[in-house]
Protein backbone atom coordinates (compact mmCIF):
# COMPACT_ATOMS: atom_id res chain seq x y z
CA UNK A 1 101.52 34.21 68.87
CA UNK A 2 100.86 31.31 71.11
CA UNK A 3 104.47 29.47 72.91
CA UNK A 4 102.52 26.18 74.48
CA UNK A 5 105.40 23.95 75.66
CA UNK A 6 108.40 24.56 77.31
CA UNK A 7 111.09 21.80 78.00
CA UNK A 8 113.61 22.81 80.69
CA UNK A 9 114.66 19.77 81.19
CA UNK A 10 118.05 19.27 80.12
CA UNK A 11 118.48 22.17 83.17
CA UNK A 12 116.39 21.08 85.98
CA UNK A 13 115.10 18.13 85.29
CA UNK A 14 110.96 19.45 84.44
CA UNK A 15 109.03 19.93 81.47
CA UNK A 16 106.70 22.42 82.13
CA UNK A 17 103.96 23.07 79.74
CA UNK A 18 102.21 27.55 79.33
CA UNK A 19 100.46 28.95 77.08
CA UNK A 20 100.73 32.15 76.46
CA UNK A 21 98.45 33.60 74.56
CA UNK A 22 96.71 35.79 77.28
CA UNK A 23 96.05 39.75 76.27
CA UNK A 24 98.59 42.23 77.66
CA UNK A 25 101.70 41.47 76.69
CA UNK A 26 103.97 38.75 77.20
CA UNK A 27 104.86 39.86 80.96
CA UNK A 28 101.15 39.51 81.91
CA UNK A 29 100.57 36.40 79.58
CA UNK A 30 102.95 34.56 81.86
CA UNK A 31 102.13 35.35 84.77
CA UNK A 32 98.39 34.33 83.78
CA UNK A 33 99.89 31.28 82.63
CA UNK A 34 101.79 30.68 85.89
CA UNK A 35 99.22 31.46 88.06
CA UNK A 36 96.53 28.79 85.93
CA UNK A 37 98.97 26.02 86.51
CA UNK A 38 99.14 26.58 89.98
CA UNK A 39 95.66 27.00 90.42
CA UNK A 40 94.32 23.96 88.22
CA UNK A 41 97.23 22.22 90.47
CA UNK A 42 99.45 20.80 87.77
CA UNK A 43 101.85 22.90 89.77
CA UNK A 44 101.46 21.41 92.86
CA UNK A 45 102.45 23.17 96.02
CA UNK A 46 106.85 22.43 96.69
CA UNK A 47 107.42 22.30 92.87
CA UNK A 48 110.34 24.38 91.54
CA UNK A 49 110.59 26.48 88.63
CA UNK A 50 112.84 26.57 85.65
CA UNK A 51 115.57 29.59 86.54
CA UNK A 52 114.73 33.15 84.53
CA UNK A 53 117.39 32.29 82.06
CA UNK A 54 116.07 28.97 81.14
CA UNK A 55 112.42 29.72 81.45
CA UNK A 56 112.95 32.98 78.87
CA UNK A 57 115.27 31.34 76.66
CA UNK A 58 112.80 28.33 76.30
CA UNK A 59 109.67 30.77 75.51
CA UNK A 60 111.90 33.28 73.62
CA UNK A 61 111.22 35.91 76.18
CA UNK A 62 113.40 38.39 77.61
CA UNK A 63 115.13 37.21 81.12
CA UNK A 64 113.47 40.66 83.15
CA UNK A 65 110.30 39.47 81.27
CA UNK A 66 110.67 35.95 83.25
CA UNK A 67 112.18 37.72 86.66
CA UNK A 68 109.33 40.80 86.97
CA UNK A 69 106.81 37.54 86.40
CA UNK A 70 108.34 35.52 89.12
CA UNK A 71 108.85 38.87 91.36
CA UNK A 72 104.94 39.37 90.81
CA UNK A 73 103.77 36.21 92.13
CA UNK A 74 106.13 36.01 95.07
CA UNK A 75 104.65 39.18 96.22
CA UNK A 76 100.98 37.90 95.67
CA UNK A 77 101.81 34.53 97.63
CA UNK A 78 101.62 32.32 94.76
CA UNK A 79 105.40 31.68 94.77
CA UNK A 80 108.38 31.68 97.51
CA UNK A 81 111.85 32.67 96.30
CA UNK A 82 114.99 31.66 98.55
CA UNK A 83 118.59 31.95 97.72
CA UNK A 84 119.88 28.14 96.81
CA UNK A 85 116.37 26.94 97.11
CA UNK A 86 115.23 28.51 93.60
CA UNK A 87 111.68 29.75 92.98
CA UNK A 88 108.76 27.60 93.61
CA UNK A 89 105.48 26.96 94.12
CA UNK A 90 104.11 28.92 97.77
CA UNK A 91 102.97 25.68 100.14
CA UNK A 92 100.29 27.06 101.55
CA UNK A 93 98.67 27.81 97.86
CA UNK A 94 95.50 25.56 97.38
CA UNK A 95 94.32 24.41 93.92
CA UNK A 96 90.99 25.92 92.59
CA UNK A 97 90.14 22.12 91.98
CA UNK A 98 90.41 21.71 95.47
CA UNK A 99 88.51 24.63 96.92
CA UNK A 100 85.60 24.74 94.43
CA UNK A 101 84.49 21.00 94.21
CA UNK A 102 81.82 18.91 95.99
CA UNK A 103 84.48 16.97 98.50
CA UNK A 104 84.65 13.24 97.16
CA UNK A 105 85.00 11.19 99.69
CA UNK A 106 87.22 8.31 98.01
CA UNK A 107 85.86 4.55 99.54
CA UNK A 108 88.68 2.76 101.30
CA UNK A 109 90.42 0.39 99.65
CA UNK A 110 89.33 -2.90 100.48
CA UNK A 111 90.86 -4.87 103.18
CA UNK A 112 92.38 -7.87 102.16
CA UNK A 113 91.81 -11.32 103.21
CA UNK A 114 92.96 -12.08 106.77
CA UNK A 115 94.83 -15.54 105.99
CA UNK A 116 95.86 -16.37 102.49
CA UNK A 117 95.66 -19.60 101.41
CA UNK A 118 94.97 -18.73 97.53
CA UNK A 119 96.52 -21.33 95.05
CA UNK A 120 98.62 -20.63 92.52
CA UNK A 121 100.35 -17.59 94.43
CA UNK A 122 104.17 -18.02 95.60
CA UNK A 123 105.47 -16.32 98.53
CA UNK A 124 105.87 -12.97 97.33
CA UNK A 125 108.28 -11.64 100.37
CA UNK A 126 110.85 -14.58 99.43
CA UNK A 127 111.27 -12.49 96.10
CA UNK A 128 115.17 -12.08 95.70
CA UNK A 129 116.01 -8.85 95.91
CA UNK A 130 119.35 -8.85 96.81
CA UNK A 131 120.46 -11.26 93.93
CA UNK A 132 117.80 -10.47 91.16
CA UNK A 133 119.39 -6.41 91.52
CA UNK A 134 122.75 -7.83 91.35
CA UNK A 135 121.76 -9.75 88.21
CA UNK A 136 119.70 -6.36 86.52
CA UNK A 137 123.15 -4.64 87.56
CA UNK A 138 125.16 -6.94 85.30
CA UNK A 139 122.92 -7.34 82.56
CA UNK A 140 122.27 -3.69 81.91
CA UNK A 141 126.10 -2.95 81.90
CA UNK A 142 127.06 -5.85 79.77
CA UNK A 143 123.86 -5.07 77.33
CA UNK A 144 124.81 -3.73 73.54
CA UNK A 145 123.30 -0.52 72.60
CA UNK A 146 120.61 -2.60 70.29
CA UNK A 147 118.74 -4.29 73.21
CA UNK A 148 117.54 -0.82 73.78
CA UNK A 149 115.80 -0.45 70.50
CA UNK A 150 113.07 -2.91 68.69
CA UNK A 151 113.08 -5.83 70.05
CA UNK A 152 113.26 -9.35 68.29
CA UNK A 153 109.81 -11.40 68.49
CA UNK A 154 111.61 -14.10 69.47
CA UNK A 155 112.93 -12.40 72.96
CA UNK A 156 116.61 -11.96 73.69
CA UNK A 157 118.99 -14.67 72.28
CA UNK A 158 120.22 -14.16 75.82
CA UNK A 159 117.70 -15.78 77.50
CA UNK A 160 116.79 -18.06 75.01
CA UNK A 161 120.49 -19.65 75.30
CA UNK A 162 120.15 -19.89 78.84
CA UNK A 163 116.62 -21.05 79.14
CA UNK A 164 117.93 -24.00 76.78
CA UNK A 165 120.34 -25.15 78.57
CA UNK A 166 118.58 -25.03 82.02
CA UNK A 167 115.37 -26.63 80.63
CA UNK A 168 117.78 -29.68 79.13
CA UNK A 169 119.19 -29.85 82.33
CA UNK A 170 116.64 -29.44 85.07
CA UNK A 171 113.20 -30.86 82.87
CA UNK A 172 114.98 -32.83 80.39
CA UNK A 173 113.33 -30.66 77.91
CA UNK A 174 115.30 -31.04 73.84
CA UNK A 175 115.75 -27.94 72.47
CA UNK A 176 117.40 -25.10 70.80
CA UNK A 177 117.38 -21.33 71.43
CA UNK A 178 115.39 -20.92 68.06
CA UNK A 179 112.56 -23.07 68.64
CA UNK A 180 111.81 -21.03 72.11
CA UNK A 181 109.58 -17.74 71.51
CA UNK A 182 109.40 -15.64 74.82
CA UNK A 183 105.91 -14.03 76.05
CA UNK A 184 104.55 -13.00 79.36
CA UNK A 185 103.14 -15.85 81.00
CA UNK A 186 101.40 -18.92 80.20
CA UNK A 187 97.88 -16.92 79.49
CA UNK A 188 99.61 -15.21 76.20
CA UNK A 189 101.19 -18.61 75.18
CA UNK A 190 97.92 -19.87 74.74
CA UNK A 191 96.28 -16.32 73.24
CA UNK A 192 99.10 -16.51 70.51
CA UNK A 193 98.76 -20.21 69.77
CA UNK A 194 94.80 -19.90 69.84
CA UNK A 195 94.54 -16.32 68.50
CA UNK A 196 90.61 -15.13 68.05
CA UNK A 197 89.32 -16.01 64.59
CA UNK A 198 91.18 -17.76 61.61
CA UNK A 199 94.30 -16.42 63.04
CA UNK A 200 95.09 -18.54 65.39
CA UNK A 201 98.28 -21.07 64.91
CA UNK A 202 96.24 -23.86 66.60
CA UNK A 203 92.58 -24.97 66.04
CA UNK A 204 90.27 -26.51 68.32
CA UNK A 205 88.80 -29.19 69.21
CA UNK A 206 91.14 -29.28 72.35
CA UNK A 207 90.99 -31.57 75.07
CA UNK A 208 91.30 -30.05 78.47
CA UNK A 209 91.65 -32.07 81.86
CA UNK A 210 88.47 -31.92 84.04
CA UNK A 211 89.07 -29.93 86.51
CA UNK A 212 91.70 -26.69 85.81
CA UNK A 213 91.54 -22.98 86.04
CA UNK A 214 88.24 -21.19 84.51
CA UNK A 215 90.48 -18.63 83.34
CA UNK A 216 92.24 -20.60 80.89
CA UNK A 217 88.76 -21.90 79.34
CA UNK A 218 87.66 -18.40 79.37
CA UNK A 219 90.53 -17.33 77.20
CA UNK A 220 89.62 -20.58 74.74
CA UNK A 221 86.09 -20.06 74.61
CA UNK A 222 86.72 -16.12 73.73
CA UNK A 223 89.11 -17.35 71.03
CA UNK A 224 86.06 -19.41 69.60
CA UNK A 225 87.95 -22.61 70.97
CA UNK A 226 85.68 -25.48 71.66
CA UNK A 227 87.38 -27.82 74.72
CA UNK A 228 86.47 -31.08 75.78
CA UNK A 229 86.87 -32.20 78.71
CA UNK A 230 88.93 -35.34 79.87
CA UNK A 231 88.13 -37.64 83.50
CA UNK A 232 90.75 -37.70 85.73
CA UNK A 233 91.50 -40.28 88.22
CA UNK A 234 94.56 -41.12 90.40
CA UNK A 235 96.93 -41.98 87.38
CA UNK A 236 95.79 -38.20 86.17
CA UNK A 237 94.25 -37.36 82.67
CA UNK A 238 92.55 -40.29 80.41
CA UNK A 239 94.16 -39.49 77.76
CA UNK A 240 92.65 -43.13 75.75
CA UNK A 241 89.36 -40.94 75.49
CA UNK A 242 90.86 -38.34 73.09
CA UNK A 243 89.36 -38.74 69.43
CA UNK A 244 88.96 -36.62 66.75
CA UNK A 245 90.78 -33.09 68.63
CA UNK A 246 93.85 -31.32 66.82
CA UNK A 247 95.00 -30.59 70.19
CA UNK A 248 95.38 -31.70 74.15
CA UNK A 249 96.21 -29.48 77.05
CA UNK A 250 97.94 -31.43 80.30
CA UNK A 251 99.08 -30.94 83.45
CA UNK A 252 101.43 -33.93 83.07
CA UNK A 253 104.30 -32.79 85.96
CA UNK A 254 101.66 -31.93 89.00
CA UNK A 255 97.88 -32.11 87.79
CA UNK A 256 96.22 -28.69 88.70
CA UNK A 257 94.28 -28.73 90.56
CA UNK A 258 93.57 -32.75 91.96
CA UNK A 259 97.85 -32.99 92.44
CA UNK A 260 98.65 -35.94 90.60
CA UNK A 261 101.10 -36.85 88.18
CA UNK A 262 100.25 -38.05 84.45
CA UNK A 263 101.25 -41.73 84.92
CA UNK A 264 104.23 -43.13 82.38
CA UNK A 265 102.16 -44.95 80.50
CA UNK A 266 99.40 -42.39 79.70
CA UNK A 267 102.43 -40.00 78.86
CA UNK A 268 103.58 -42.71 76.20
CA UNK A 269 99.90 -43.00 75.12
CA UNK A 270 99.07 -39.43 74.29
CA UNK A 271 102.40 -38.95 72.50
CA UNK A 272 101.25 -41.81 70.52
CA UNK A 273 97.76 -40.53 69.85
CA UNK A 274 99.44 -36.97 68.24
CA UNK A 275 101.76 -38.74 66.44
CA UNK A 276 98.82 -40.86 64.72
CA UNK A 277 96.57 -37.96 64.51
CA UNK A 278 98.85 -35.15 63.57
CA UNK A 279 98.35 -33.52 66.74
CA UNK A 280 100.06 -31.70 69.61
CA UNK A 281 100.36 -31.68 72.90
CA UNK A 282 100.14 -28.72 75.09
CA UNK A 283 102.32 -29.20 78.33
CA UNK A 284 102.03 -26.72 80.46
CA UNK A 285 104.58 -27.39 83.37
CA UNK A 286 102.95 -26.43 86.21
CA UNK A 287 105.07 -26.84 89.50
CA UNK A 288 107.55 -29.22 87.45
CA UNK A 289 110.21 -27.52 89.51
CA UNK A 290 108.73 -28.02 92.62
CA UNK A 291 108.57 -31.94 93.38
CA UNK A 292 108.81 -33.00 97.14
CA UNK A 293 108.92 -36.26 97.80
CA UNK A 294 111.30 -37.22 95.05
CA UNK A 295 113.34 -35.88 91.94
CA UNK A 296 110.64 -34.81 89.79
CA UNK A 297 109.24 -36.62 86.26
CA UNK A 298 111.29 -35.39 83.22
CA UNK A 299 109.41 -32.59 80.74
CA UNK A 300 107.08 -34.85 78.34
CA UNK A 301 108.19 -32.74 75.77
CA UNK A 302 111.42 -34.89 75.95
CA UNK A 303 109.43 -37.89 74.21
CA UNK A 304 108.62 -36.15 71.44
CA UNK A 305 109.68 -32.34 70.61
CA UNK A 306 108.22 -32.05 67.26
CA UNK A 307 104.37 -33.15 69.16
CA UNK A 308 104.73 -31.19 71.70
CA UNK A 309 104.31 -27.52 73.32
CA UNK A 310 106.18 -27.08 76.12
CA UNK A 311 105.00 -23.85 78.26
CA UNK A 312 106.44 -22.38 80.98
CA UNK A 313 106.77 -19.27 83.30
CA UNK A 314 108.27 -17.97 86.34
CA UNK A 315 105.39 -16.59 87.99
CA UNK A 316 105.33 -19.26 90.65
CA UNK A 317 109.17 -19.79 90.69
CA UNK A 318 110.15 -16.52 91.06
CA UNK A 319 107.25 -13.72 90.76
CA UNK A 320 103.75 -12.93 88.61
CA UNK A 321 105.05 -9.70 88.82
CA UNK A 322 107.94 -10.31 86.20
CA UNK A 323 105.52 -11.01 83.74
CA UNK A 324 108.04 -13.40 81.60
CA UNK A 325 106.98 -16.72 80.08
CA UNK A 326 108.32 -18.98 76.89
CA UNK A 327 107.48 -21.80 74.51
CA UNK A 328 109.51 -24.56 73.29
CA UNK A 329 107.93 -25.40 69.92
CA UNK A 330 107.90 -28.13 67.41
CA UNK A 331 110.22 -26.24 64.40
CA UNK A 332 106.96 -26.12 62.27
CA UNK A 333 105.56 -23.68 64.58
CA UNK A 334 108.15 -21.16 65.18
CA UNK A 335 107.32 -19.03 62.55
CA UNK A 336 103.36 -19.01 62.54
CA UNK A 337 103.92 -18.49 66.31
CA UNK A 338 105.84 -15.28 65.35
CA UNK A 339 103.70 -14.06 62.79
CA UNK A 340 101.08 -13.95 65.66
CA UNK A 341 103.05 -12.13 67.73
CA UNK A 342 104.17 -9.17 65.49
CA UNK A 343 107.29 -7.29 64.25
CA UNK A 344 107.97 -5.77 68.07
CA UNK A 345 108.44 -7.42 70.88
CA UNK A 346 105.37 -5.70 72.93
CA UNK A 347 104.99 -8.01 76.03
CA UNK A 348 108.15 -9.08 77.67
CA UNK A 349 110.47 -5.74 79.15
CA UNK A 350 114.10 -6.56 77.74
CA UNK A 351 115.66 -5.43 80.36
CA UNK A 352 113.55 -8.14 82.22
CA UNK A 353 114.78 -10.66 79.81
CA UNK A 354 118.32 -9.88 80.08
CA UNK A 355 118.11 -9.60 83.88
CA UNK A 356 116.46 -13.35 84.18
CA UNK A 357 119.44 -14.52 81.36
CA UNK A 358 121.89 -13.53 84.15
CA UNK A 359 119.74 -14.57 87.27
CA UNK A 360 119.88 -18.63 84.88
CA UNK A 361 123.27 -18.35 83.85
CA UNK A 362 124.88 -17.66 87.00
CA UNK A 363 123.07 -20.25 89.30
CA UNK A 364 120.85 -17.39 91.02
CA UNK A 365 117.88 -19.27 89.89
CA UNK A 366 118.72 -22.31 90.87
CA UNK A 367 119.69 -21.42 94.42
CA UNK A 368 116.31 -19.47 94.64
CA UNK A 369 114.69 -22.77 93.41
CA UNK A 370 116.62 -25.25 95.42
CA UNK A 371 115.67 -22.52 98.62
CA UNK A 372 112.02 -22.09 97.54
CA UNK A 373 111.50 -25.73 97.41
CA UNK A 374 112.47 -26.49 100.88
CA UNK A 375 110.30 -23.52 102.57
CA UNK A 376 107.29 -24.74 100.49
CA UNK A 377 107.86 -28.41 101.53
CA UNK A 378 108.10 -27.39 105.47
CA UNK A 379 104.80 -25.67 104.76
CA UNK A 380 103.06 -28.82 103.07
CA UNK A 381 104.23 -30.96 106.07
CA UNK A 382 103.48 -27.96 108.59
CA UNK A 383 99.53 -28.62 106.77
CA UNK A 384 100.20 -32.58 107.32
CA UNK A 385 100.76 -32.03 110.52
CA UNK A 386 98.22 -29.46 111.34
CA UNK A 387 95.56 -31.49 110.18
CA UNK A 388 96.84 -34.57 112.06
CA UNK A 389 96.62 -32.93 115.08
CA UNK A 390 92.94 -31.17 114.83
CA UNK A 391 90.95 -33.05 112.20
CA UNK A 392 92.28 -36.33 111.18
CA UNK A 393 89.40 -36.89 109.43
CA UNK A 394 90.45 -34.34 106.62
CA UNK A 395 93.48 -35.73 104.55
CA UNK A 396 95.28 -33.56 102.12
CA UNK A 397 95.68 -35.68 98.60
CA UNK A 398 98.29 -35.48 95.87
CA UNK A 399 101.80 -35.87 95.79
CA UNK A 400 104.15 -33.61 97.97
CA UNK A 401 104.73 -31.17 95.22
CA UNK A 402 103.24 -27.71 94.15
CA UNK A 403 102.02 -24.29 95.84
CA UNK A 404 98.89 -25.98 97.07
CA UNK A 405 96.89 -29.27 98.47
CA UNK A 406 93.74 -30.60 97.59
CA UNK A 407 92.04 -31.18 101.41
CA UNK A 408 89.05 -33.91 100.94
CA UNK A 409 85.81 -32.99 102.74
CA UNK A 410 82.90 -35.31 103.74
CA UNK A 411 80.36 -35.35 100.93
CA UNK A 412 78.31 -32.65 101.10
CA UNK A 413 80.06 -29.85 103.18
CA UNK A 414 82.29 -28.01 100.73
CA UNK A 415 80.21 -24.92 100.13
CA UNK A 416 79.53 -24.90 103.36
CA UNK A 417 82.82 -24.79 104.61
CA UNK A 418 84.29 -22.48 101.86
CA UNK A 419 81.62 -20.06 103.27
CA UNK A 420 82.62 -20.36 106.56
CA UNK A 421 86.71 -19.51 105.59
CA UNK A 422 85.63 -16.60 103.85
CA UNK A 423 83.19 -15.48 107.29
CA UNK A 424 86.95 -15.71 109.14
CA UNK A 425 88.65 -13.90 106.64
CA UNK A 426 90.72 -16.98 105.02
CA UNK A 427 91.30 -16.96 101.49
CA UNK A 428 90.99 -20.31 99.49
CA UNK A 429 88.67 -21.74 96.71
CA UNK A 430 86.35 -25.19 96.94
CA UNK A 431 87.54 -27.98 94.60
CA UNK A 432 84.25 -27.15 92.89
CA UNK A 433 85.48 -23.89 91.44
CA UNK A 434 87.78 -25.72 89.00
CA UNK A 435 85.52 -28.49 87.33
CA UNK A 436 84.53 -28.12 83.37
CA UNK A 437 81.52 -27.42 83.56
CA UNK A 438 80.63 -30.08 80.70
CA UNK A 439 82.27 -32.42 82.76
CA UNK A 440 80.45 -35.43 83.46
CA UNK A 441 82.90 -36.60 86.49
CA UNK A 442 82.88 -35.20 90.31
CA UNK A 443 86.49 -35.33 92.05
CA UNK A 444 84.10 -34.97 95.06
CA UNK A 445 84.35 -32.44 97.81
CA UNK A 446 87.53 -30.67 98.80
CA UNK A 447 89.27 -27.34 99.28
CA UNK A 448 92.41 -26.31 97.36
CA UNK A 449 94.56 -24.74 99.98
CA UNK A 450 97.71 -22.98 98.96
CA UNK A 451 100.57 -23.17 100.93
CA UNK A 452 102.84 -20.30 99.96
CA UNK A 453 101.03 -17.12 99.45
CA UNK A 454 100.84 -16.29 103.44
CA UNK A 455 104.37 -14.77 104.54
CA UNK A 456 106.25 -16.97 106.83
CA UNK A 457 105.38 -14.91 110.63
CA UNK A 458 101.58 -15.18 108.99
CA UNK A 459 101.51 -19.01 108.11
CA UNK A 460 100.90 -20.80 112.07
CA UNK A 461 97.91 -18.87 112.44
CA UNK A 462 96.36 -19.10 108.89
CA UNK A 463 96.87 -22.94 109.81
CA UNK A 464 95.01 -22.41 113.19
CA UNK A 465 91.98 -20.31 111.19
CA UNK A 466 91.93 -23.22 108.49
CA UNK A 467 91.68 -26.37 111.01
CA UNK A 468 89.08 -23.99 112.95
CA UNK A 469 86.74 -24.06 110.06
CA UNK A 470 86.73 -27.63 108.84
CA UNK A 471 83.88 -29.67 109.20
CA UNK A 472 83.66 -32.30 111.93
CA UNK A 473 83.65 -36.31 111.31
């Protein structure tokens, strides 16, 4: 008779897996056992054993069975027994793995870059701890037993309610809790609208702005989703060159990555063109929180809810970390959108949910917003100001709004100068990086320098390294 697992740990808090099934009787087939783990090193040296009575009761043993065992290997050195301490595993004991292996010697991890200026990437030290525990404390007290079981496609009414009301109020988005679907970031929005296959809820053609990130039309082109791409000048996307696509993907608050805003009456225009096509509009709102220079543009879902998508996240408001997104959808998506997804709510933790429900409802997030905003805009005019002062040559372009700037180069020296950031350890991408590459415009040369990925103490001199690499006049 083989016993394999043994779960002590309503006692001690350890599951600790034997088999016995070693010749000799069960006395020797334990201490076989024992001495195995220890060896192999799943008992690592420190770790404590279940007590005689627990251990024998769990492997239907006698307790002197158990005790003579633990006696055994004490005396041999594989175990040390001390009164309050209970029985464990002898420190000095040194796993066969260890002792009879070629020595590995594991690379160092590399070093990361010396000044981050990466777009796209918030200040991840400014993460509120103190308030974002507060709000997990609150919503795991108040939850009902059945947020700990399957979860609803949808996400947790919770959050939905609050995410309504806050995206009325702060992006003049129209809405109800049942036309927003939760997911985990703005990549699986667009996975479940353009699933691979038939199965998608959306088909392509779908027009896509110029220049944007190549991980997005990576995603698309996996999904068998055919983009086109639209010019861009300083009034943002022209959106009177869409055609025959089902679909259109904008930027409309704060164009990524060039920084301007879709001008009023190219928002007016493409909501016409899906109304005459039978087409939607994909609005992803990047940085529509974060507006410097004034109160920023209203949600363009707010023209027209039933043409367009509205997607969101808080991976630059808050964290990338929390992995927690949503969609506002036209009502005849809601269900295909959930059929995508799948009878269990796989992607967003509910505790998560619940925890950003509370951090909405009780003004946590809009502090953290309203605080976050005025860091990042002291860092854009800290970048003003740096370049003003070593290279006034160089201007940054865009409106004051965002995680990054778009610094214009002379023609000519961007891949030189990206090179030379990366020999001084800065972090940042050429404009370059983001075009289509079926595009047939050039926003010219530039760098896209994020502001708030460097922590605060780090920021002066990442400045200093940046102007020190930029090409003369």
């Amino acid at each position: 008779m083989t016993d394999s697992w043994v779960n002590s740990a309503e006692r001690i808090g350890i599951d600790l897996h034997l088999e016995l099934s070693a010749p000799g009787g069960r006395r020797a087939a334990l201490i076989g056992a024992l001495r195995e783990a220890v060896r192999s090193g799943r008992l690592v040296p420190g770790t404590r054993l279940p007590p005689y009575r627990s251990l024998a009761a769990d492997l239907g043993v006698a307790r002197n069975t158990v005790a003579d065992a633990y006696a055994e290997l004490v005396a041999e050195g594989w175990l040390t027994a001390r009164q309050g301490s209970g029985t464990r595993v002898a420190m000095g004991v040194e796993p066969l793995r260890r002792a009879v292996r070629t020595p590995v010697r594991t690379p160092a991890r590399a070093r990361g870059p010396r000044h981050d200026l990466r777009q796209g990437a918030p200040d991840a030290s400014a993460f509120p701890r103190a308030a974002w525990s507060a709000s997990y404390r609150r919503a795991l007290q108040a939850a009902p037993s059945e947020a700990f079981g399957p979860g609803d496609p949808a996400g947790r009414r919770e959050l939905r309610e609050a995410l309504a009301e806050y995206l009325a109020r702060v992006r003049g988005v129209r809405t109800e809790p049942d036309r927003i679907v939760l997911c985990s970031g703005f990549a699986h929005a667009l996975r479940l609208l353009f699933g691979a296959g038939a199965g998608g809820v959306l088909r392509g053609p779908l027009g896509v702005e110029s220049y944007g990130l190549g991980f997005h039309r990576g995603l698309l082109a996996t999904a068998g989703v055919p983009t086109r791409p639209l010019p861009l000048d300083e009034d943002g996307a022209r959106v009177e060159e869409l055609g025959r696509e089902r679909a259109v993907l904008l930027t409309p608050a704060h164009q990524f990555p060039t920084g301007g805003p879709l001008h009023p009456g190219r928002r007016a225009s493409v909501i016409d063109w899906a109304r005459a096509r039978e087409a939607v509009v994909l609005e992803d709102d990047y940085d529509g929180e974060f507006r410097y220079d004034r109160r920023p543009v209203g949600a363009l879902q707010g023209l027209d809810p039933e043409r367009v998508i509205h997607l969101g996240s808080v991976s630059k408001s808050l964290s990338p970390a929390l992995r927690l997104g949503w969609m506002v959808l036209p009502e005849r998506y809601v269900e295909p959108v959930l059929a995508a997804k799948g009878e269990r709510e796989a992607w967003a933790s509910v505790p998560d949910q619940l925890a950003l429900a509370d951090f909405v409802v009780s003004g946590s997030y809009d502090r953290h917003v309203r605080r976050m905003r005025q860091r990042y805009r002291r860092r854009r005019d800290r970048l003003v100001a740096a370049l003003a002062a070593h290279a006034p040559h160089i201007r940054a372009t865009g409106i004051a709004a965002g995680l990054h700037a778009v610094l214009r180069l002379p023609p000519g020296t961007e891949r030189s100068t990206v090179k030379a950031a990366a020999w001084q350890g800065i972090a940042l991408d050429g404009l370059a990086a983001f075009r289509h590459p079926r595009s047939s415009m050039t926003a010219g040369d530039g760098l896209v320098v994020g502001y708030a990925a460097a922590a605060e103490h780090a920021y002066e001199a990442a400045l200093e390294a940046l102007c020190g690499v930029l090409p003369p006049e």
